[in-house]
N, C-alpha and C. Protein backbone atom coordinates (compact mmCIF):
# COMPACT_ATOMS: atom_id res chain seq x y z
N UNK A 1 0.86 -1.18 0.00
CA UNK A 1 0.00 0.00 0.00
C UNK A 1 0.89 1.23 0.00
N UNK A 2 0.68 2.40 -1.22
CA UNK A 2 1.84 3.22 -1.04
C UNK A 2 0.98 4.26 0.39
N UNK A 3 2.16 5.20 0.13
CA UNK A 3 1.47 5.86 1.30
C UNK A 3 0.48 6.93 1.36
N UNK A 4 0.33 7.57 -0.42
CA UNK A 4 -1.00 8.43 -0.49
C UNK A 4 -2.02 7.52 0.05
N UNK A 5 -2.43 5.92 -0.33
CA UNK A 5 -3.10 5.31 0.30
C UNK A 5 -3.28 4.90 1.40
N UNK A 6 -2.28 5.04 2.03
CA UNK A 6 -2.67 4.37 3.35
C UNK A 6 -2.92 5.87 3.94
N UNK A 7 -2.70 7.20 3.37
CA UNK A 7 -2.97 7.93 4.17
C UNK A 7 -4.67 8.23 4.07
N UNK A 8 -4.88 7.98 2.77
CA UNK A 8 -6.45 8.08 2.67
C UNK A 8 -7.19 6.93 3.46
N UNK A 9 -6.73 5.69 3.45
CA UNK A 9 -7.75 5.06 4.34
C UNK A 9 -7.65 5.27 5.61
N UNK A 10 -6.31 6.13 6.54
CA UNK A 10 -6.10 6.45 7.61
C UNK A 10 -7.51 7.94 7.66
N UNK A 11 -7.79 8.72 6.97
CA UNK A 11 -8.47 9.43 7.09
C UNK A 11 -9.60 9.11 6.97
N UNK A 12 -10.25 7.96 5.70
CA UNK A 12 -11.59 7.06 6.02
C UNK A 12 -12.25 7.04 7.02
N UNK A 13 -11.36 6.32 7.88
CA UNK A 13 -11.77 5.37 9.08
C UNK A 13 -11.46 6.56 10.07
N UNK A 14 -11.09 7.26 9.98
CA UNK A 14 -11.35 8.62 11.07
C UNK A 14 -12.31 9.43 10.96
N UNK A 15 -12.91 9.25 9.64
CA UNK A 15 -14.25 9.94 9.56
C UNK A 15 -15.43 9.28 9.73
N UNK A 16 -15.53 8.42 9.87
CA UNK A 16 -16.71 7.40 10.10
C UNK A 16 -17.48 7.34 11.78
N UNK A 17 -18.35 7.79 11.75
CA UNK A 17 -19.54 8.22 12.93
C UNK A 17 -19.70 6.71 13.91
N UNK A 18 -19.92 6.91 15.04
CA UNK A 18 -20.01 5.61 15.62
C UNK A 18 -21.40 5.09 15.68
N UNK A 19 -21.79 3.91 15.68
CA UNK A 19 -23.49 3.12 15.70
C UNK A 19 -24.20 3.41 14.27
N UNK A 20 -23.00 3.05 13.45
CA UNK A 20 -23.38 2.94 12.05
C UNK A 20 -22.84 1.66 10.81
N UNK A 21 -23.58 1.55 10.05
CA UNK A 21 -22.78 0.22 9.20
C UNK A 21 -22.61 1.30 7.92
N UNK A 22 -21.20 0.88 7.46
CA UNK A 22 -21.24 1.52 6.19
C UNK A 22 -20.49 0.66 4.87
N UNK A 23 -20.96 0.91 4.09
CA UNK A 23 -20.43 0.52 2.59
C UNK A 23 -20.26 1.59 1.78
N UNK A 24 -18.25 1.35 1.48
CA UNK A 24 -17.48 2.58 0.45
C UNK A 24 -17.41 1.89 -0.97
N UNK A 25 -17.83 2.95 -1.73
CA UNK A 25 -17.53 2.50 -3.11
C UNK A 25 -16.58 3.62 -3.60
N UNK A 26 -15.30 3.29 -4.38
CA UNK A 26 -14.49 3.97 -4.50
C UNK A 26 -14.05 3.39 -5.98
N UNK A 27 -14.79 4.27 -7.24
CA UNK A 27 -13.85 3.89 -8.54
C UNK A 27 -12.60 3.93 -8.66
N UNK A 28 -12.12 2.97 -9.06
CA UNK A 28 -10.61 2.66 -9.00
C UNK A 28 -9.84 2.25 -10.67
N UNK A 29 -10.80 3.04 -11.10
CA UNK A 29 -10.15 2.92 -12.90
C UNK A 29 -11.07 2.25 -13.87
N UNK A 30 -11.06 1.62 -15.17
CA UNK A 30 -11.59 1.03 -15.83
C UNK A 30 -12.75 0.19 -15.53
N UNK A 31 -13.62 0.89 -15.19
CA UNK A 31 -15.19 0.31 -14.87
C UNK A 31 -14.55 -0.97 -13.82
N UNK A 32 -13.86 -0.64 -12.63
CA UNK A 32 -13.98 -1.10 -11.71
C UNK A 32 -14.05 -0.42 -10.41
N UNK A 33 -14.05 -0.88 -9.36
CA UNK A 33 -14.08 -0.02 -8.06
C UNK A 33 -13.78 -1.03 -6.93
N UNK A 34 -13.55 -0.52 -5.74
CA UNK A 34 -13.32 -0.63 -4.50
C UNK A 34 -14.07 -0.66 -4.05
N UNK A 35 -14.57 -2.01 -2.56
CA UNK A 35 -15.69 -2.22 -1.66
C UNK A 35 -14.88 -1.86 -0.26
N UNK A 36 -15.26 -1.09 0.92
CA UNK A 36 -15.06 -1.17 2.26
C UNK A 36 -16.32 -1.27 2.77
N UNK A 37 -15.89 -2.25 4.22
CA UNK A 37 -17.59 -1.99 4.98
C UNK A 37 -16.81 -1.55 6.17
N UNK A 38 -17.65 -1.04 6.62
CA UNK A 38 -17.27 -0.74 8.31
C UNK A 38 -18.34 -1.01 9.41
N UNK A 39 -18.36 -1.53 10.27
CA UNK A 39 -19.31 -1.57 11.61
C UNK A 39 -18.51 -0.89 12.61
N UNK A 40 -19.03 0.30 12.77
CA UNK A 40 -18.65 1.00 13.53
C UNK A 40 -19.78 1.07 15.29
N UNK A 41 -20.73 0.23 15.19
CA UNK A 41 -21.32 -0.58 16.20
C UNK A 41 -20.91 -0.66 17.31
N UNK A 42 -19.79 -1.16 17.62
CA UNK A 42 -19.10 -1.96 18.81
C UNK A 42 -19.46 -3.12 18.87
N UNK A 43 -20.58 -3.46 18.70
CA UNK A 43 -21.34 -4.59 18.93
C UNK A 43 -20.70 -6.23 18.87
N UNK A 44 -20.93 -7.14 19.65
CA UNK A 44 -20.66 -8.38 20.03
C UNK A 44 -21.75 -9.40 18.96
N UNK A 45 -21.26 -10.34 18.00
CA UNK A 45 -22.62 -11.02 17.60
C UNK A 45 -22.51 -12.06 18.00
N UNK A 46 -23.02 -12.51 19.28
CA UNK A 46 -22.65 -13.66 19.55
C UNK A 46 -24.01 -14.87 19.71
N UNK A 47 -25.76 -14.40 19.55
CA UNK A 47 -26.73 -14.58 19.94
C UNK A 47 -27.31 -14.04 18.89
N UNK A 48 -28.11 -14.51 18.26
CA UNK A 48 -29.52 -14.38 17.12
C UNK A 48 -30.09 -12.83 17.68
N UNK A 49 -30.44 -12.88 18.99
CA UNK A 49 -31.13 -11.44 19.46
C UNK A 49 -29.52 -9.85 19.02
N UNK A 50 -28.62 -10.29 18.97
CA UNK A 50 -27.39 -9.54 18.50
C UNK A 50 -27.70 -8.96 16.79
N UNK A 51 -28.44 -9.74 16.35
CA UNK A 51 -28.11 -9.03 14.63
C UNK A 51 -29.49 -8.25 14.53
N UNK A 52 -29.33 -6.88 14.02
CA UNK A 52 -30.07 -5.93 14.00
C UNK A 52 -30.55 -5.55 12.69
N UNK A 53 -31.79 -5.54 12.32
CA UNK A 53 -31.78 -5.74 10.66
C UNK A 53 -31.27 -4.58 10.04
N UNK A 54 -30.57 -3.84 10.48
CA UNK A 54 -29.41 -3.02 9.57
C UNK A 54 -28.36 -3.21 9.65
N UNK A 55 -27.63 -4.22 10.42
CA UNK A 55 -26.42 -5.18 10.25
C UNK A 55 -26.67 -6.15 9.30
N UNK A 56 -27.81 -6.87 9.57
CA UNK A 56 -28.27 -7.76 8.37
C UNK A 56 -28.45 -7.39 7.27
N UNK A 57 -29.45 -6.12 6.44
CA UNK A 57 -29.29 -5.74 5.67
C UNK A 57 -27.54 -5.37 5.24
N UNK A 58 -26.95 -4.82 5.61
CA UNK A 58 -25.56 -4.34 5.39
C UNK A 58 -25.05 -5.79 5.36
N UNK A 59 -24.90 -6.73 5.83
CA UNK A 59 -24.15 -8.02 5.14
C UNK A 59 -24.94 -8.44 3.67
N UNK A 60 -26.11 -8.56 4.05
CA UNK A 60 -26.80 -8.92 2.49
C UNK A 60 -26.52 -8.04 1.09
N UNK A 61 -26.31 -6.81 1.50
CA UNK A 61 -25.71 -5.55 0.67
C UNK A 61 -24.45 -5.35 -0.02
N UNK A 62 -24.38 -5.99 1.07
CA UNK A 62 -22.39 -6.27 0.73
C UNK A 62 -22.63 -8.06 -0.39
N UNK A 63 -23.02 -8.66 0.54
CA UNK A 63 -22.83 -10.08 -0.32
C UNK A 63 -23.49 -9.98 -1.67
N UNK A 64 -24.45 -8.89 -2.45
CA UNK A 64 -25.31 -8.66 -3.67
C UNK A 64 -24.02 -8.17 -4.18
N UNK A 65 -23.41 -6.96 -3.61
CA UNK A 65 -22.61 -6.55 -4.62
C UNK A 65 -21.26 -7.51 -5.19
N UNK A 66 -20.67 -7.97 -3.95
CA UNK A 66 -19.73 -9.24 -4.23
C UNK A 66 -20.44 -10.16 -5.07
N UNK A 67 -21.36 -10.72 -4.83
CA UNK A 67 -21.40 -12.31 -5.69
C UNK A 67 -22.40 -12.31 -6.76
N UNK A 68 -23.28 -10.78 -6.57
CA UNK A 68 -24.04 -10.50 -8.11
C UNK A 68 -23.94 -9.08 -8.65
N UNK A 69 -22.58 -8.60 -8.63
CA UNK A 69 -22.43 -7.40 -9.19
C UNK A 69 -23.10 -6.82 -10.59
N UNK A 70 -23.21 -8.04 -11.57
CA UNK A 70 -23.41 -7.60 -12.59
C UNK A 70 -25.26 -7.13 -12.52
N UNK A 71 -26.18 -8.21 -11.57
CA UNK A 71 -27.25 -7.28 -11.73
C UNK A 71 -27.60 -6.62 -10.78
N UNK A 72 -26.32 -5.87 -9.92
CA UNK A 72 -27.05 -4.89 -9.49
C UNK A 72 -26.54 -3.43 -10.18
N UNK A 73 -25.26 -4.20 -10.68
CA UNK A 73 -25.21 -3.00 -11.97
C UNK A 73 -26.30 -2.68 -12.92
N UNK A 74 -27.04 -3.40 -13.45
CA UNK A 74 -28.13 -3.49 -14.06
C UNK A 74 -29.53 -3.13 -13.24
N UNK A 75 -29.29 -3.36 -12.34
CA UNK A 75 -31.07 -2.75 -11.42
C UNK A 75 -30.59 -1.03 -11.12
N UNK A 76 -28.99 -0.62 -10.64
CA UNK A 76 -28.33 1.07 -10.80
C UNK A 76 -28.78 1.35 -12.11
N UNK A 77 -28.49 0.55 -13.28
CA UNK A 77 -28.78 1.31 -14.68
C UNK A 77 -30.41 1.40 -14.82
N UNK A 78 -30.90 0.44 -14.55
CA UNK A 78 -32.37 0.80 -14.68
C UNK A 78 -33.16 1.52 -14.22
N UNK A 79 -32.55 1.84 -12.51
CA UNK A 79 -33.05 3.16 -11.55
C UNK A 79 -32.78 4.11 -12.49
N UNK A 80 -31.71 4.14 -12.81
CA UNK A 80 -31.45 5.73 -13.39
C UNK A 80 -31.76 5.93 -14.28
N UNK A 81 -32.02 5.07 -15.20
CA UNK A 81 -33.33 5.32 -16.50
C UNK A 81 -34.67 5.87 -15.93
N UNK A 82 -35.14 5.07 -15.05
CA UNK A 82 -36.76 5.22 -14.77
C UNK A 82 -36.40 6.63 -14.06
N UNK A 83 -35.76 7.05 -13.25
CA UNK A 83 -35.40 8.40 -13.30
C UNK A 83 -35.41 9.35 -13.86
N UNK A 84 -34.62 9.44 -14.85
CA UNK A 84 -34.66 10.59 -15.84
C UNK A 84 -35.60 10.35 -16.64
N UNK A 85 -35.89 9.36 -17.04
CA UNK A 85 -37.68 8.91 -17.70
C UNK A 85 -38.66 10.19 -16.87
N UNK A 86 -38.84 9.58 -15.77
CA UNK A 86 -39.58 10.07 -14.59
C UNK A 86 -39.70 11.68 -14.70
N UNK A 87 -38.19 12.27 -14.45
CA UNK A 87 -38.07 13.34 -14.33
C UNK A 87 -38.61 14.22 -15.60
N UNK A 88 -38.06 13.59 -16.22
CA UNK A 88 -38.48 14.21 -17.91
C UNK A 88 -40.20 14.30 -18.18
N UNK A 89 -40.74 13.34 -17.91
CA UNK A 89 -42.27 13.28 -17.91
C UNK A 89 -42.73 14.26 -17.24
N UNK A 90 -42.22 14.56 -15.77
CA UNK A 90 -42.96 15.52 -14.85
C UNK A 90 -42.24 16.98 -15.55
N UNK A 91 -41.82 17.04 -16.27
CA UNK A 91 -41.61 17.98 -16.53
C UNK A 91 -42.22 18.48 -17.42
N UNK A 92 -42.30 17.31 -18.74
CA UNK A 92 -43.06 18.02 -19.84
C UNK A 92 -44.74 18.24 -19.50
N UNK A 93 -44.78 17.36 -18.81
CA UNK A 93 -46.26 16.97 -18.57
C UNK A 93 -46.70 18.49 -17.03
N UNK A 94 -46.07 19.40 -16.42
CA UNK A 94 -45.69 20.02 -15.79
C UNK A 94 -47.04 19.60 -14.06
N UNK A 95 -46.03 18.08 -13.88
CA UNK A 95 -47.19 17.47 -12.68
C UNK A 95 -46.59 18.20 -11.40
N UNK A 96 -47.05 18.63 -10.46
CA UNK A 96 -47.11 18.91 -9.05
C UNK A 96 -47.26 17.95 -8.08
N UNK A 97 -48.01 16.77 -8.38
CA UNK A 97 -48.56 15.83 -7.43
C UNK A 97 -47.06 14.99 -6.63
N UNK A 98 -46.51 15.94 -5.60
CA UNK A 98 -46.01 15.61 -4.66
C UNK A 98 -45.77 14.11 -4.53
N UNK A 99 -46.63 12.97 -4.28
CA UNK A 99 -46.47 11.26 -4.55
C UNK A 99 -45.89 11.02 -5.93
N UNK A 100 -46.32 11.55 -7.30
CA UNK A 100 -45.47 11.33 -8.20
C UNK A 100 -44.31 12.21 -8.34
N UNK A 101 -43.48 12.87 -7.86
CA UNK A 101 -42.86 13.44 -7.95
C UNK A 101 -41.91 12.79 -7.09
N UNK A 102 -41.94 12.72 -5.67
CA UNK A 102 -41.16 11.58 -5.03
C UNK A 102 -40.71 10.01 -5.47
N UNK A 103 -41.70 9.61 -6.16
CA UNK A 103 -41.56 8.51 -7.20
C UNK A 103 -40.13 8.16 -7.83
N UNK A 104 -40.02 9.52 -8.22
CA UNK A 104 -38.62 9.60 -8.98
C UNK A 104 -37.58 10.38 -8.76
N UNK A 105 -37.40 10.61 -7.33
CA UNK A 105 -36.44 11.11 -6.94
C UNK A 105 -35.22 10.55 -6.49
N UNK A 106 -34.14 11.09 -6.41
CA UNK A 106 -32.47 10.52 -6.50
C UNK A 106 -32.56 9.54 -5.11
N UNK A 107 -31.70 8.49 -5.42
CA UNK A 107 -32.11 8.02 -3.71
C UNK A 107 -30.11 7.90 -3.18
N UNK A 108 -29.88 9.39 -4.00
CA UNK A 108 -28.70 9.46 -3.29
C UNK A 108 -28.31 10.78 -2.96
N UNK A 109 -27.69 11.19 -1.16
CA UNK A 109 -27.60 12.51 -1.41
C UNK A 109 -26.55 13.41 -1.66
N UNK A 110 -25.95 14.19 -2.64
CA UNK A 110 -24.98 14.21 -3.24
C UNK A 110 -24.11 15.69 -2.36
N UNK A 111 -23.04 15.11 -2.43
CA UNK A 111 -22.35 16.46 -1.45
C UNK A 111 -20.91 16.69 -2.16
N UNK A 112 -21.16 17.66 -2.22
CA UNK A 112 -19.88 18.53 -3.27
C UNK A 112 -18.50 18.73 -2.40
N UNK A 113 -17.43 18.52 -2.53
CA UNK A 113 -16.02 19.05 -1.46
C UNK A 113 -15.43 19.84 -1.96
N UNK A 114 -15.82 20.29 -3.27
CA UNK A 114 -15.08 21.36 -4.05
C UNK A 114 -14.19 20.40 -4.86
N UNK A 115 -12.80 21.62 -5.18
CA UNK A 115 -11.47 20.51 -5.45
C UNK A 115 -11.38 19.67 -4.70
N UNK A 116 -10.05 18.89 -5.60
CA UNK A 116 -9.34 17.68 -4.47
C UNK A 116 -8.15 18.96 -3.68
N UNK A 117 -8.31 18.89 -2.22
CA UNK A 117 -6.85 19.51 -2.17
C UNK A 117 -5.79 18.76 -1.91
């Protein structure tokens, strides 16, 4: 690991909030990318009453993208069709109705850092 990298995952894992599960996706060149998870929990799983269905979800999340990447690449491409589909309709069609309008909204929330410094 050179050391721009290890200094970025040293800063990762210093930014990460505690009593949370997370999954990093990090493009890493030619239509591939990088998986991290983190359980930042504390938590012990040692008992069935221990897994919390957002630990569970977050392993199942993780294991879709590992062992069926290709269709969930394909269910991302299809969101984002029916999306801009979506968006485009309410636009020409100029709908208000709040339920369709949520319909097709981003289900990601996007945060700008500026440059890289």
């Amino acid at each position: 690991m050179s050391d721009d990298s290890s200094i970025e995952k040293s800063m990762e894992l210093i930014s990460l909030l505690p009593d949370r599960y997370y999954i990093i996706l990090r493009p890493s060149g030619d239509n591939e990318f990088t998986l991290s998870a983190y359980d930042t929990t504390g938590k012990k799983y040692e008992k069935d009453e221990d897994y919390s269905p957002a630990m569970v979800i977050h392993e199942g999340a993780i294991d879709l993208i590992r062992n069926h990447t290709d269709d969930v690449h394909d269910n991302g491409l299809a969101t984002i069709q029916f999306r801009i589909t979506g968006e485009e309709i309410i636009e020409e069609e100029d709908i208000e109705d709040e339920n369709v309008v949520q319909l097709v909204q981003d289900n990601v929330i996007r945060v700008d850092f500026g440059k890289k410094q």
